[in-house]
C-alpha atoms as a PDB file:
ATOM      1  CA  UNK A   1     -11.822 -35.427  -3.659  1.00  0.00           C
ATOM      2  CA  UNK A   2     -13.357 -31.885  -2.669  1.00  0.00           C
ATOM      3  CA  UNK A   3     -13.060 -29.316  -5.450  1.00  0.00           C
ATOM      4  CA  UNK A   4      -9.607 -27.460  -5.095  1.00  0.00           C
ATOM      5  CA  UNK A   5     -11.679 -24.103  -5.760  1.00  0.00           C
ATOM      6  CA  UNK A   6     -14.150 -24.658  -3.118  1.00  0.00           C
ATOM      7  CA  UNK A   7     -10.904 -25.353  -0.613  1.00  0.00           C
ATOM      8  CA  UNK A   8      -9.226 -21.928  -1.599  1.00  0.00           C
ATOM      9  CA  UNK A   9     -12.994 -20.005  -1.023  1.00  0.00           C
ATOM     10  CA  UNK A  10     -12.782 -21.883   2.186  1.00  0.00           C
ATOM     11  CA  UNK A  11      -9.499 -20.552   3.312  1.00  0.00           C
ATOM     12  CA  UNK A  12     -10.360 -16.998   2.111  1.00  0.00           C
ATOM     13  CA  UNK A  13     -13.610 -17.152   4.162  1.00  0.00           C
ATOM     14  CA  UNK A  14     -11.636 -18.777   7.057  1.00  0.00           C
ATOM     15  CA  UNK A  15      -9.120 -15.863   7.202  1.00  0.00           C
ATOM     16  CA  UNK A  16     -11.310 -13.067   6.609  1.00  0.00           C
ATOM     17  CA  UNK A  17     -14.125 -14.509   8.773  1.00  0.00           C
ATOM     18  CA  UNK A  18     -16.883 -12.966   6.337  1.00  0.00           C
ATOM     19  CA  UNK A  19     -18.533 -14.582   3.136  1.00  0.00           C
ATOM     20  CA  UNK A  20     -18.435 -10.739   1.719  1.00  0.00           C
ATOM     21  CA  UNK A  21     -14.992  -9.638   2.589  1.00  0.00           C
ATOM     22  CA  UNK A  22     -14.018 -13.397   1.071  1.00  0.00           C
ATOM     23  CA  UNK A  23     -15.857 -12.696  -2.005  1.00  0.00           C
ATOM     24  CA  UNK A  24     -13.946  -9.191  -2.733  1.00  0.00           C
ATOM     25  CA  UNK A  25     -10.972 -10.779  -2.435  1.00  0.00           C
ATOM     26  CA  UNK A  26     -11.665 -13.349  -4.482  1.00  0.00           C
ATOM     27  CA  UNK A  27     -13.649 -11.441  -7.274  1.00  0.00           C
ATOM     28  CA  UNK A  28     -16.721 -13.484  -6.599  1.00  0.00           C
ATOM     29  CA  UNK A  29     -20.288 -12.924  -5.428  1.00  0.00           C
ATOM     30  CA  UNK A  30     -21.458 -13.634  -2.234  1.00  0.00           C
ATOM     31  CA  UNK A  31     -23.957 -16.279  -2.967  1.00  0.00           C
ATOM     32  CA  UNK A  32     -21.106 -18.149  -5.135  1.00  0.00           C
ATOM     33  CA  UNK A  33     -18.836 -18.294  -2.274  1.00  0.00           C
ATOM     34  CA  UNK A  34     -21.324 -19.000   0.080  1.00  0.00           C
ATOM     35  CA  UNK A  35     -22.675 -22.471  -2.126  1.00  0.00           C
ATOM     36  CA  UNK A  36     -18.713 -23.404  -2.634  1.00  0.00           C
ATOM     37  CA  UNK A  37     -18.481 -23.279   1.107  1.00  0.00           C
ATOM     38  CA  UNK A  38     -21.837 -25.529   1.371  1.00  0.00           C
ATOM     39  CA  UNK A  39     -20.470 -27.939  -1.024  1.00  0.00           C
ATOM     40  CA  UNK A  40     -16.953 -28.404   0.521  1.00  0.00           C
ATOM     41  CA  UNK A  41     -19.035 -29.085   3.800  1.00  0.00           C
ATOM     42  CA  UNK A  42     -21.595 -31.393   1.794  1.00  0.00           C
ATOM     43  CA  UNK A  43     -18.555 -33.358   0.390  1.00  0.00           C
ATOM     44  CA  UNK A  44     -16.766 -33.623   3.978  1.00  0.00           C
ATOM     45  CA  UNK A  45     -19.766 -34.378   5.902  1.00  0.00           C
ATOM     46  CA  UNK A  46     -18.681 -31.658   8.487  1.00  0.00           C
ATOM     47  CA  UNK A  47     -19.176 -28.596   9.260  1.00  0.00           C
ATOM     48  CA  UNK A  48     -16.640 -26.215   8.870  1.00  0.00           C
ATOM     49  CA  UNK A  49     -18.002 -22.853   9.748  1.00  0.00           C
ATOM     50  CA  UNK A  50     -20.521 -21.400  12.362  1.00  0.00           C
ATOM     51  CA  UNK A  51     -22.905 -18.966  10.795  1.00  0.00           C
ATOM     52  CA  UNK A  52     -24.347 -15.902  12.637  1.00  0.00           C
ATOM     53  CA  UNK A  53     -25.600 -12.693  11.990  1.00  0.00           C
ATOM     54  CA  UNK A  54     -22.332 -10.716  12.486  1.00  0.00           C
ATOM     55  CA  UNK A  55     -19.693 -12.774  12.368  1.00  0.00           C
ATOM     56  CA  UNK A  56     -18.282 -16.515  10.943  1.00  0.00           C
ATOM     57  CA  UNK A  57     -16.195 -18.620  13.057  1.00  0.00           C
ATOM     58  CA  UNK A  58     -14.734 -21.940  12.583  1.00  0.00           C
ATOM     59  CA  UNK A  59     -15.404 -24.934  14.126  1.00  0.00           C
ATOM     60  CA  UNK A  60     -13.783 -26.905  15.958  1.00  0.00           C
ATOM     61  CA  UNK A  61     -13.450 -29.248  12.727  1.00  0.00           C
ATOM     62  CA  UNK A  62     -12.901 -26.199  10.351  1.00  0.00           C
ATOM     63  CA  UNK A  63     -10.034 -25.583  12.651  1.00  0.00           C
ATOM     64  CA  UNK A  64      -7.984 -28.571  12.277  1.00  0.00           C
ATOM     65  CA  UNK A  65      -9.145 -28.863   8.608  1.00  0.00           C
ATOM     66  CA  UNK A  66      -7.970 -25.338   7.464  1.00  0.00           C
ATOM     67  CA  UNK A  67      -4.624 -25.658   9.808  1.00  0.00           C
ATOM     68  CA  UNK A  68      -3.852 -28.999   7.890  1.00  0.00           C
ATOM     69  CA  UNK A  69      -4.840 -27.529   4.124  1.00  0.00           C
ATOM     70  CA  UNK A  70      -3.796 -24.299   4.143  1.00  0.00           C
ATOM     71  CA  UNK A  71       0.116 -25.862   3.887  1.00  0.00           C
ATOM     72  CA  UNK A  72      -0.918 -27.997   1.217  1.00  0.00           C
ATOM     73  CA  UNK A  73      -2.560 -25.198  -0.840  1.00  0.00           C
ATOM     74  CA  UNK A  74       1.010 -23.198  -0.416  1.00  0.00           C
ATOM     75  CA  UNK A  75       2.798 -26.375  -1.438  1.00  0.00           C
ATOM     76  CA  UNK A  76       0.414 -26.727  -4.490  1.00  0.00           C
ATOM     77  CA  UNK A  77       1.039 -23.413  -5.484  1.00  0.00           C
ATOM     78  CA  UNK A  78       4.891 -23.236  -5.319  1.00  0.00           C
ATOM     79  CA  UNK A  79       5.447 -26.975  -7.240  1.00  0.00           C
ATOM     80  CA  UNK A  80       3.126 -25.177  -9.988  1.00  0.00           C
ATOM     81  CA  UNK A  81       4.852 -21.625  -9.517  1.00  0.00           C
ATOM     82  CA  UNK A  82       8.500 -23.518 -10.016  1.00  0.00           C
ATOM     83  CA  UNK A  83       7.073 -25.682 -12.886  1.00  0.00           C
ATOM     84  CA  UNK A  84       5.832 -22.488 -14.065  1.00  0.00           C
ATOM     85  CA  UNK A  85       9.483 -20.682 -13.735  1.00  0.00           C
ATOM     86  CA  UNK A  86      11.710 -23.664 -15.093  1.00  0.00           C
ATOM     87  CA  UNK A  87       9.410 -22.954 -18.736  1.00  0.00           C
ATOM     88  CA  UNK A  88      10.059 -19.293 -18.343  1.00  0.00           C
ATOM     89  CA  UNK A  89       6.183 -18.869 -18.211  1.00  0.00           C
ATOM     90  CA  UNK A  90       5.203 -15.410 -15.917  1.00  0.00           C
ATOM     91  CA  UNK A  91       1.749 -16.006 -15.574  1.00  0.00           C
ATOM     92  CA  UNK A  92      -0.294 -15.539 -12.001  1.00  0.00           C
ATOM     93  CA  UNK A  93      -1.965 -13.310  -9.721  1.00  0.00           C
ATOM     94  CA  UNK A  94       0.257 -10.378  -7.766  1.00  0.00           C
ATOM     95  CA  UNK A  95      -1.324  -9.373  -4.875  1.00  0.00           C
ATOM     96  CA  UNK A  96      -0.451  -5.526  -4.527  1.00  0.00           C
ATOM     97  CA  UNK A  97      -0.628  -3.145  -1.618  1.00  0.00           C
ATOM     98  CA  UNK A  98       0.329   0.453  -2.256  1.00  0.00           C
ATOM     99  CA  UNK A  99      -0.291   4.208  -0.609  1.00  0.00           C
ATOM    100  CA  UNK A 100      -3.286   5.900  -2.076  1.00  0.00           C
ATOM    101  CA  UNK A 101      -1.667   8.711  -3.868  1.00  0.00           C
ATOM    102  CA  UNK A 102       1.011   6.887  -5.384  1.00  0.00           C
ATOM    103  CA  UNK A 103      -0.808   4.208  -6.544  1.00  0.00           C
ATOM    104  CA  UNK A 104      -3.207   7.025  -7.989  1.00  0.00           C
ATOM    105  CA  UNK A 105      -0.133   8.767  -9.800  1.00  0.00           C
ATOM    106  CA  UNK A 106       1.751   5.343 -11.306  1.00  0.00           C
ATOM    107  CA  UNK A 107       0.137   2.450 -11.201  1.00  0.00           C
ATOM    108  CA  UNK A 108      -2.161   2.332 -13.546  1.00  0.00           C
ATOM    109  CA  UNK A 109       0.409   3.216 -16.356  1.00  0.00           C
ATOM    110  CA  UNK A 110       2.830   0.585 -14.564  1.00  0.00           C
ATOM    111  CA  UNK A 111       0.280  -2.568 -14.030  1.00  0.00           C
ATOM    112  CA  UNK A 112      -1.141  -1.272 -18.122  1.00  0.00           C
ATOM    113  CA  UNK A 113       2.437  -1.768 -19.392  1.00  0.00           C
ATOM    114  CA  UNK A 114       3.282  -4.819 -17.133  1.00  0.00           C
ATOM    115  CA  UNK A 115       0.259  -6.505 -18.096  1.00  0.00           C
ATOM    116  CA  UNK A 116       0.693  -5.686 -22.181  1.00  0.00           C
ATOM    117  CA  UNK A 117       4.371  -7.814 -21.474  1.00  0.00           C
ATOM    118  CA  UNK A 118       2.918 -10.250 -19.253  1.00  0.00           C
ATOM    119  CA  UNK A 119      -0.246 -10.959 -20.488  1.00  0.00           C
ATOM    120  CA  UNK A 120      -1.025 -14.524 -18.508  1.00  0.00           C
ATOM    121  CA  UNK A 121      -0.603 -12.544 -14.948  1.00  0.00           C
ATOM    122  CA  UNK A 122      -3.083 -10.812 -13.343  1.00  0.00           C
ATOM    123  CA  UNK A 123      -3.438  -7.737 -10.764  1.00  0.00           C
ATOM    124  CA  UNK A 124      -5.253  -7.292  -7.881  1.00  0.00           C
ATOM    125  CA  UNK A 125      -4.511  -3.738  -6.394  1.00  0.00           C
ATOM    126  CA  UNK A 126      -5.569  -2.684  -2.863  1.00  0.00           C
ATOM    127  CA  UNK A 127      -4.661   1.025  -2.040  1.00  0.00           C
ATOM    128  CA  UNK A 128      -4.600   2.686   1.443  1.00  0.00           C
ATOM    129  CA  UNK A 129      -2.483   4.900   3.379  1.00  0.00           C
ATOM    130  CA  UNK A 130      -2.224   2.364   6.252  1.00  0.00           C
ATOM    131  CA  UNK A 131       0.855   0.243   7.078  1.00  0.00           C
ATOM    132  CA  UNK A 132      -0.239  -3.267   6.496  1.00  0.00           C
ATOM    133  CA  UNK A 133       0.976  -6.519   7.878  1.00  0.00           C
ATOM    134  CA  UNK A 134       2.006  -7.761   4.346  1.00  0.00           C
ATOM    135  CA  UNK A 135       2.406 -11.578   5.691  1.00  0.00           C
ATOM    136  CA  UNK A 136      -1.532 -11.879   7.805  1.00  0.00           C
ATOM    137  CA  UNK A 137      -2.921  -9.660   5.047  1.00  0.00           C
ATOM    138  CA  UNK A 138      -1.777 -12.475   2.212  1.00  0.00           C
ATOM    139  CA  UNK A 139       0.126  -9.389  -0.064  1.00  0.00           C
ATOM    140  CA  UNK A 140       2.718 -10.357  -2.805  1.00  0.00           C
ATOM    141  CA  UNK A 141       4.537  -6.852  -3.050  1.00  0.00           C
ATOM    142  CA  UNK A 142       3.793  -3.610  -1.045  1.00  0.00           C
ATOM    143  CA  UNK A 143       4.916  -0.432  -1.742  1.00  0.00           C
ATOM    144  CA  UNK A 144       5.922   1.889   0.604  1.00  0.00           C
ATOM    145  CA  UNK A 145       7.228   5.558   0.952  1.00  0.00           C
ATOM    146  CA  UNK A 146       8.551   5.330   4.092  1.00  0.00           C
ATOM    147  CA  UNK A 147      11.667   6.711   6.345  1.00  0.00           C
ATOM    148  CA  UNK A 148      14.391   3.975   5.815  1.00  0.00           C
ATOM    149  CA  UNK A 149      12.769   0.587   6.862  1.00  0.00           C
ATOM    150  CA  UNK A 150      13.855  -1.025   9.787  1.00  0.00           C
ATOM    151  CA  UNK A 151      11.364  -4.029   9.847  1.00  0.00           C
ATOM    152  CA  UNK A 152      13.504  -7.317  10.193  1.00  0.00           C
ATOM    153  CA  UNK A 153      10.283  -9.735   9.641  1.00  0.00           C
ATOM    154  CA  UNK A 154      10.192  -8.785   5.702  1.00  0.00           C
ATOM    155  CA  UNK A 155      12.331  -8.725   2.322  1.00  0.00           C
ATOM    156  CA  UNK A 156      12.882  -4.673   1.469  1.00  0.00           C
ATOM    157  CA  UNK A 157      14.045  -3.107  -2.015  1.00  0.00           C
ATOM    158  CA  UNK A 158      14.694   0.027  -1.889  1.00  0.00           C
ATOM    159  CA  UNK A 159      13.599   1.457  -4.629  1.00  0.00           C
ATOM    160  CA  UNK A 160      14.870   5.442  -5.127  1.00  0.00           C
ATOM    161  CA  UNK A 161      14.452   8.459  -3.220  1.00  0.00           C
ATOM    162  CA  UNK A 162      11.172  10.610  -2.820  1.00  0.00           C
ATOM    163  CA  UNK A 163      11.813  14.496  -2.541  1.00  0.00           C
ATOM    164  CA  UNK A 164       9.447  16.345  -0.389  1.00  0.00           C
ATOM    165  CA  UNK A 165       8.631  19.935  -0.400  1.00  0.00           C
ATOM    166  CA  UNK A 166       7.202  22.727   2.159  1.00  0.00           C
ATOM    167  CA  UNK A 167       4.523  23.936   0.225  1.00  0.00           C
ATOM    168  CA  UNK A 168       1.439  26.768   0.845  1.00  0.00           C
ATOM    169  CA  UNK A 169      -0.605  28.579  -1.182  1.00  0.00           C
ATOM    170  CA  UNK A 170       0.095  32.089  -2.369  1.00  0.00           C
ATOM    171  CA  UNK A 171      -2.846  33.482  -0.779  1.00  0.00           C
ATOM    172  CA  UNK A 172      -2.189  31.939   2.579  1.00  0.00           C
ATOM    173  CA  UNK A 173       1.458  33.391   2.416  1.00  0.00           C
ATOM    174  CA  UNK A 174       0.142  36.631   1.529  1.00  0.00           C
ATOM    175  CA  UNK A 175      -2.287  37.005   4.569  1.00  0.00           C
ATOM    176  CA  UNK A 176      -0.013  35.411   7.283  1.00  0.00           C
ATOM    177  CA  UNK A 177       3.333  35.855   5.778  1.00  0.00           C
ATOM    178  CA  UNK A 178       6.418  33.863   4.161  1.00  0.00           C
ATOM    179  CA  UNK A 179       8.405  31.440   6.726  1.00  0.00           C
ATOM    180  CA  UNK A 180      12.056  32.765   6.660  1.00  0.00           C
ATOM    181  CA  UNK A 181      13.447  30.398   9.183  1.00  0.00           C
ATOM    182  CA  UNK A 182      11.731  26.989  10.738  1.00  0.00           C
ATOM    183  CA  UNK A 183      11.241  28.823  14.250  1.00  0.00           C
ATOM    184  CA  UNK A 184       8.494  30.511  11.984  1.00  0.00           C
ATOM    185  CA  UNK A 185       6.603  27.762  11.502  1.00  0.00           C
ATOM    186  CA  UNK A 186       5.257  27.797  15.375  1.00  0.00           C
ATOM    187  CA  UNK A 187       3.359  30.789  14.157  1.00  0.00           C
ATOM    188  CA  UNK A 188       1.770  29.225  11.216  1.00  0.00           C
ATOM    189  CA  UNK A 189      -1.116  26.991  10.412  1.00  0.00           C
ATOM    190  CA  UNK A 190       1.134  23.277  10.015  1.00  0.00           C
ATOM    191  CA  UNK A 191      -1.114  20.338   8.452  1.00  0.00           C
ATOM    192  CA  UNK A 192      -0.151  17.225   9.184  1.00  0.00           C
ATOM    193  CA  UNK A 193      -0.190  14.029   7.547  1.00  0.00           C
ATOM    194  CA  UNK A 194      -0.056  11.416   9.881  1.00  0.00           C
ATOM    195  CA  UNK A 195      -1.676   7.693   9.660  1.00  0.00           C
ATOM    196  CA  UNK A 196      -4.070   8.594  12.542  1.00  0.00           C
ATOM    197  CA  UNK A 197      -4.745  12.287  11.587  1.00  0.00           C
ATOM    198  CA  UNK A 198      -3.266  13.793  14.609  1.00  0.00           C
ATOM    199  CA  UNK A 199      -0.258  15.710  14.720  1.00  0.00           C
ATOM    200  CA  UNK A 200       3.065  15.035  13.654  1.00  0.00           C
ATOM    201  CA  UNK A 201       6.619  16.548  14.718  1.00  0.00           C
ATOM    202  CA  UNK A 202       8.436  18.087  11.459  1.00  0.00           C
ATOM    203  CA  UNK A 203      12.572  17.931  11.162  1.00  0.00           C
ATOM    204  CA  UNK A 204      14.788  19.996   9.344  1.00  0.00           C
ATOM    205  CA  UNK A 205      18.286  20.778   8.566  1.00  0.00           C
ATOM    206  CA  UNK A 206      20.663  22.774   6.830  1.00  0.00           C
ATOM    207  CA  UNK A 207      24.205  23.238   6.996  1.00  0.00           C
ATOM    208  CA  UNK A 208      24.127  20.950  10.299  1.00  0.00           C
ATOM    209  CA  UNK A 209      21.634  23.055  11.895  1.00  0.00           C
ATOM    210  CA  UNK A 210      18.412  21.043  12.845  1.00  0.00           C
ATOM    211  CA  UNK A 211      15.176  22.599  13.733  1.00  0.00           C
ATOM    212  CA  UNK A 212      11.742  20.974  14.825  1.00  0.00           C
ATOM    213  CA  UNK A 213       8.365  22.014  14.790  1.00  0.00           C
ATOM    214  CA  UNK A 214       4.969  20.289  15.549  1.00  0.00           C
ATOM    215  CA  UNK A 215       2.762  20.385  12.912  1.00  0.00           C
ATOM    216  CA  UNK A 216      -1.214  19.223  13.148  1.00  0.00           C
ATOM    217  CA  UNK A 217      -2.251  22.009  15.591  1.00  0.00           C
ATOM    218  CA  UNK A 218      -5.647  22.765  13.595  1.00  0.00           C
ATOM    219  CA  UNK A 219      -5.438  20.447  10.774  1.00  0.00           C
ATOM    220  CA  UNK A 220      -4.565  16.862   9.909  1.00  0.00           C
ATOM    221  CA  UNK A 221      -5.137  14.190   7.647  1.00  0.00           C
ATOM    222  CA  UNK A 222      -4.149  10.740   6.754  1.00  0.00           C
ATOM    223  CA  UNK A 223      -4.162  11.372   2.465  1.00  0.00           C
ATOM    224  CA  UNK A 224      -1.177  13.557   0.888  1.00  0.00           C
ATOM    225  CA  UNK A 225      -3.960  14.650  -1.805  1.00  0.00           C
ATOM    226  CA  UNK A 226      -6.293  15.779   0.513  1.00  0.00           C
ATOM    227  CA  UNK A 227      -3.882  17.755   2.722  1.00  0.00           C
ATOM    228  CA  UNK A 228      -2.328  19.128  -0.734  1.00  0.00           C
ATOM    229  CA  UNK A 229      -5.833  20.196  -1.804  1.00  0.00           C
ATOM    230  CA  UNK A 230      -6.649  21.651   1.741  1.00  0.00           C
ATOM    231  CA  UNK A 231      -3.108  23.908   1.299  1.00  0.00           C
ATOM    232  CA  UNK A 232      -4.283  25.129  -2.219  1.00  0.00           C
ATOM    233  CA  UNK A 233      -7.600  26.318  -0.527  1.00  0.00           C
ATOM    234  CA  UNK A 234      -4.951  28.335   2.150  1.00  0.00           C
ATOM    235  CA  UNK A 235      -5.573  26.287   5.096  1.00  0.00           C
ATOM    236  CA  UNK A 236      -2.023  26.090   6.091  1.00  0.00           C
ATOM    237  CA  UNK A 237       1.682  24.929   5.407  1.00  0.00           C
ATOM    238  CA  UNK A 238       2.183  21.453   4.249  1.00  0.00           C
ATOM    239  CA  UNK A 239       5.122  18.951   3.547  1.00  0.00           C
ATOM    240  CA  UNK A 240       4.697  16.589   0.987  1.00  0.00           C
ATOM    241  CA  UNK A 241       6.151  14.756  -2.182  1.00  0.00           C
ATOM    242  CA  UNK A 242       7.163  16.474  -5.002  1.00  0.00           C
ATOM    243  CA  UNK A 243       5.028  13.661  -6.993  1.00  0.00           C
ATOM    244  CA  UNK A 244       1.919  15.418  -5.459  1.00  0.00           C
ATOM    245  CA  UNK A 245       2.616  18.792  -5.611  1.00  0.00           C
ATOM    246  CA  UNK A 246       4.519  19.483  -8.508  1.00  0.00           C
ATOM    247  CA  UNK A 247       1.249  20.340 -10.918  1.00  0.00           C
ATOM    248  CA  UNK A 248      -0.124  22.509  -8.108  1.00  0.00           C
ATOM    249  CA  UNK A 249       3.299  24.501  -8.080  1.00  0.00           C
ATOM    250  CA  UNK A 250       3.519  24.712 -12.112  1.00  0.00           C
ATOM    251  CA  UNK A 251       0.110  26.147 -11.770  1.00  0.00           C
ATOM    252  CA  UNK A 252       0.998  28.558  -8.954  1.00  0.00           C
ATOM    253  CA  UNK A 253      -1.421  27.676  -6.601  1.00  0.00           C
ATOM    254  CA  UNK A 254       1.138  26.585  -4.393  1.00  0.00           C
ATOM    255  CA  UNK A 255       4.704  27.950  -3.616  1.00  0.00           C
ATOM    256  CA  UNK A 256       7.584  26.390  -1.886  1.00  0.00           C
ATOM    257  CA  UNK A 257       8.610  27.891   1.401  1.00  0.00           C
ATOM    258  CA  UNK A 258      11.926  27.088   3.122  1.00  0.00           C
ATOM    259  CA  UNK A 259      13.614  25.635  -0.133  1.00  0.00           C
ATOM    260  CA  UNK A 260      17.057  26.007   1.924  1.00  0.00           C
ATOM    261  CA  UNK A 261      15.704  23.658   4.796  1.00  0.00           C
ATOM    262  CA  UNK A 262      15.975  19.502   3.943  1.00  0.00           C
ATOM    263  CA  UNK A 263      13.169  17.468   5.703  1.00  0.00           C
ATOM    264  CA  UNK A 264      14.906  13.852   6.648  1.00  0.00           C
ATOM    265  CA  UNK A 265      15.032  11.834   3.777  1.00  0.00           C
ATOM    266  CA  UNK A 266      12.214   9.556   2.245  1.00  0.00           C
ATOM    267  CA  UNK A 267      12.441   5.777   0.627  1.00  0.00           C
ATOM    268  CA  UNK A 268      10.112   4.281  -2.044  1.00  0.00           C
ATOM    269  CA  UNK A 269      10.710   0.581  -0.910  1.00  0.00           C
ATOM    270  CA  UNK A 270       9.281  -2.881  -1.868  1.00  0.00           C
ATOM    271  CA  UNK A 271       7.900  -5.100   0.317  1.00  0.00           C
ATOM    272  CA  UNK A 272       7.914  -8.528   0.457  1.00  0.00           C
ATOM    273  CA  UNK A 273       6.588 -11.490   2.584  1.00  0.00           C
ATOM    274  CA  UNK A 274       9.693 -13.841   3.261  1.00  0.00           C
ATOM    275  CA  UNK A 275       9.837 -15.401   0.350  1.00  0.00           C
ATOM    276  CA  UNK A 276      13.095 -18.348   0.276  1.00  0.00           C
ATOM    277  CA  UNK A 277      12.786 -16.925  -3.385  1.00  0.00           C
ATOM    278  CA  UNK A 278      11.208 -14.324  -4.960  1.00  0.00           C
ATOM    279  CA  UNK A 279       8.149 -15.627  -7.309  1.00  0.00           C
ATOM    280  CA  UNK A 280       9.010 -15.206 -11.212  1.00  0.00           C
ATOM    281  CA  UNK A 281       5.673 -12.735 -11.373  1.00  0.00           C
ATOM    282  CA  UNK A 282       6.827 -10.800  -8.165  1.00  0.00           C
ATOM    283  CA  UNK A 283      10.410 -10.795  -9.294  1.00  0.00           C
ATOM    284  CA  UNK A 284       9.149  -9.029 -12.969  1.00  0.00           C
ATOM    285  CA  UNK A 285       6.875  -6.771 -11.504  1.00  0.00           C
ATOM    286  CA  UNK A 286       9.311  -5.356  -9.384  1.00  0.00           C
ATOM    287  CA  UNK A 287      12.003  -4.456 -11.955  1.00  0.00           C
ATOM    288  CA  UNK A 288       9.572  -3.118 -14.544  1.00  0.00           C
ATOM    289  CA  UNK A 289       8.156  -1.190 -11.404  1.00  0.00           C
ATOM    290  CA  UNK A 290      11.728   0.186 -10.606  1.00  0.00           C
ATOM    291  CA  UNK A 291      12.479   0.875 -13.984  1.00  0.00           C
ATOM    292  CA  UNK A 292       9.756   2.947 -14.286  1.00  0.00           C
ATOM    293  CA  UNK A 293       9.843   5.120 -11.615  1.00  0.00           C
ATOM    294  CA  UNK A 294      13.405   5.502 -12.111  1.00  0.00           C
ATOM    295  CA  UNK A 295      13.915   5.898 -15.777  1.00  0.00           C
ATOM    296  CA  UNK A 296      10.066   6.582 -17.328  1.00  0.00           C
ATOM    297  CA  UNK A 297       8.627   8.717 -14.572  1.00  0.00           C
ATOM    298  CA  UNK A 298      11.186   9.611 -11.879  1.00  0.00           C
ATOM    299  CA  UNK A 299       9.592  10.823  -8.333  1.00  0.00           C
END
């Protein structure tokens, strides 16, 4: 019978199509994953892959093969999970998927602490400011700060609230002037975040008025730290969470502007695949995630 570790480097090397993207996600070196490829093939007396110079591809055989493992792996997994769960044992790797600021702020303290309670799992973290497709990118949990989710494909959590803040530097408000109403804002430098870096349209209200403005005119990014760092150096007028901000404004290198005006309201949300039911290591991880960010280190 082949090797059940030189099935799963298979798989990973099937769905990422690359021997080194396979081997990050798998903690391994490329020559490792590349000889437990050759040896699954030696044992099978097939090919399974096509090598080239830029890509891997499947045969036609490595085809069929991974669409008739792959199942069985899952299956594998979940009798050992539910073994696993019925002996109260939280053991296991969580795949986690998280924005890049965020994950910067929390979760090392969060997966430290997690990992001190459940010593048998293990972590793999991947942060980026992208919206990922948590079921083809093979995620356990993603974390999201998001407007209220409206994805029906996934399990959601919501989580708590996350305050944001019109923010600029005192410098910046001192050469071009303090906002007094949102119609101001047209006449100021706006930097928007936005996933592609291009502009994004700001909304506002108070006391049922509404006002919008475009923002991204002259600057954008796709990181909150960056465009919070750019607004310190007086580059414009951002809107971001408190959780970013907050040291820059005890510091006074940036002041809030418009403290009357709400921007819509923000969600820090789990993600999950669609699970039947959650995994025991999923399920922990999530409450000792909400409980910190709701009780140790609000947002």
């Amino acid at each position: 019978m082949s090797d059940l570790g030189d099935i799963r480097v298979f798989l990973a090397v099937a769905q990422q199509r690359s021997f080194t993207a396979a081997a990050r996600q798998l903690s391994m070196t490329a020559p490792t994953v590349t000889r437990a490829v050759s040896a699954l093939e030696d044992s099978l007396g097939v090919q399974l892959l096509l090598r080239t110079t830029r890509q891997v591809s499947l045969t036609s055989a490595g085809a069929v093969y991974a669409a008739r493992i792959e199942p069985l792996i899952r299956q594998f997994d979940q009798a050992r999970e539910e073994l696993r769960e019925q002996h109260g044992d939280v053991a296991g790797l969580i795949r986690i998927n998280a924005p890049l600021s965020l994950g910067q702020h929390i979760l090392p303290d969060i997966v430290s602490g997690f990992r001190v309670e459940y010593p048998r799992t293990s972590v793999s973290l991947t942060l980026t400011d992208r919206f990922i497709d948590i079921v083809s990118d093979s995620f356990d949990l993603a974390v999201r700060v998001s407007e209220p989710p409206g994805d029906k494909s996934t399990i959601w959590r919501k989580v708590c609230r996350v305050r944001r803040v019109l923010v600029a530097s005192p410098g910046y408000l001192a050469a071009f002037g303090t906002p007094e109403t949102p119609d101001d804002l047209d006449r100021h430098a706006c930097i928007a975040y936005d996933e592609e870096a291009i502009a994004e349209s700001w909304e506002l209200t108070h006391g049922g008025r509404r006002r919008k403005t475009r923002a991204g005119k002259l600057l954008a990014a796709n990181n909150g730290e960056l465009i919070a760092r750019m607004a310190e150096n007086g580059e414009g007028v951002a809107l971001l969470p408190h959780f970013i901000v907050d040291d820059a404004m005890a510091r006074g290198t940036l002041k809030q502007v418009l403290a009357e005006w709400e921007p819509p309201e923000l969600w820090l949300t789990l993600y999950y695949p669609p699970y039947e039911k959650l995994p025991m290591r999923v399920a922990k991880f999530s409450d000792f995630f909400e409980k910190y960010v709701t009780h140790t280190r609000p947002l």
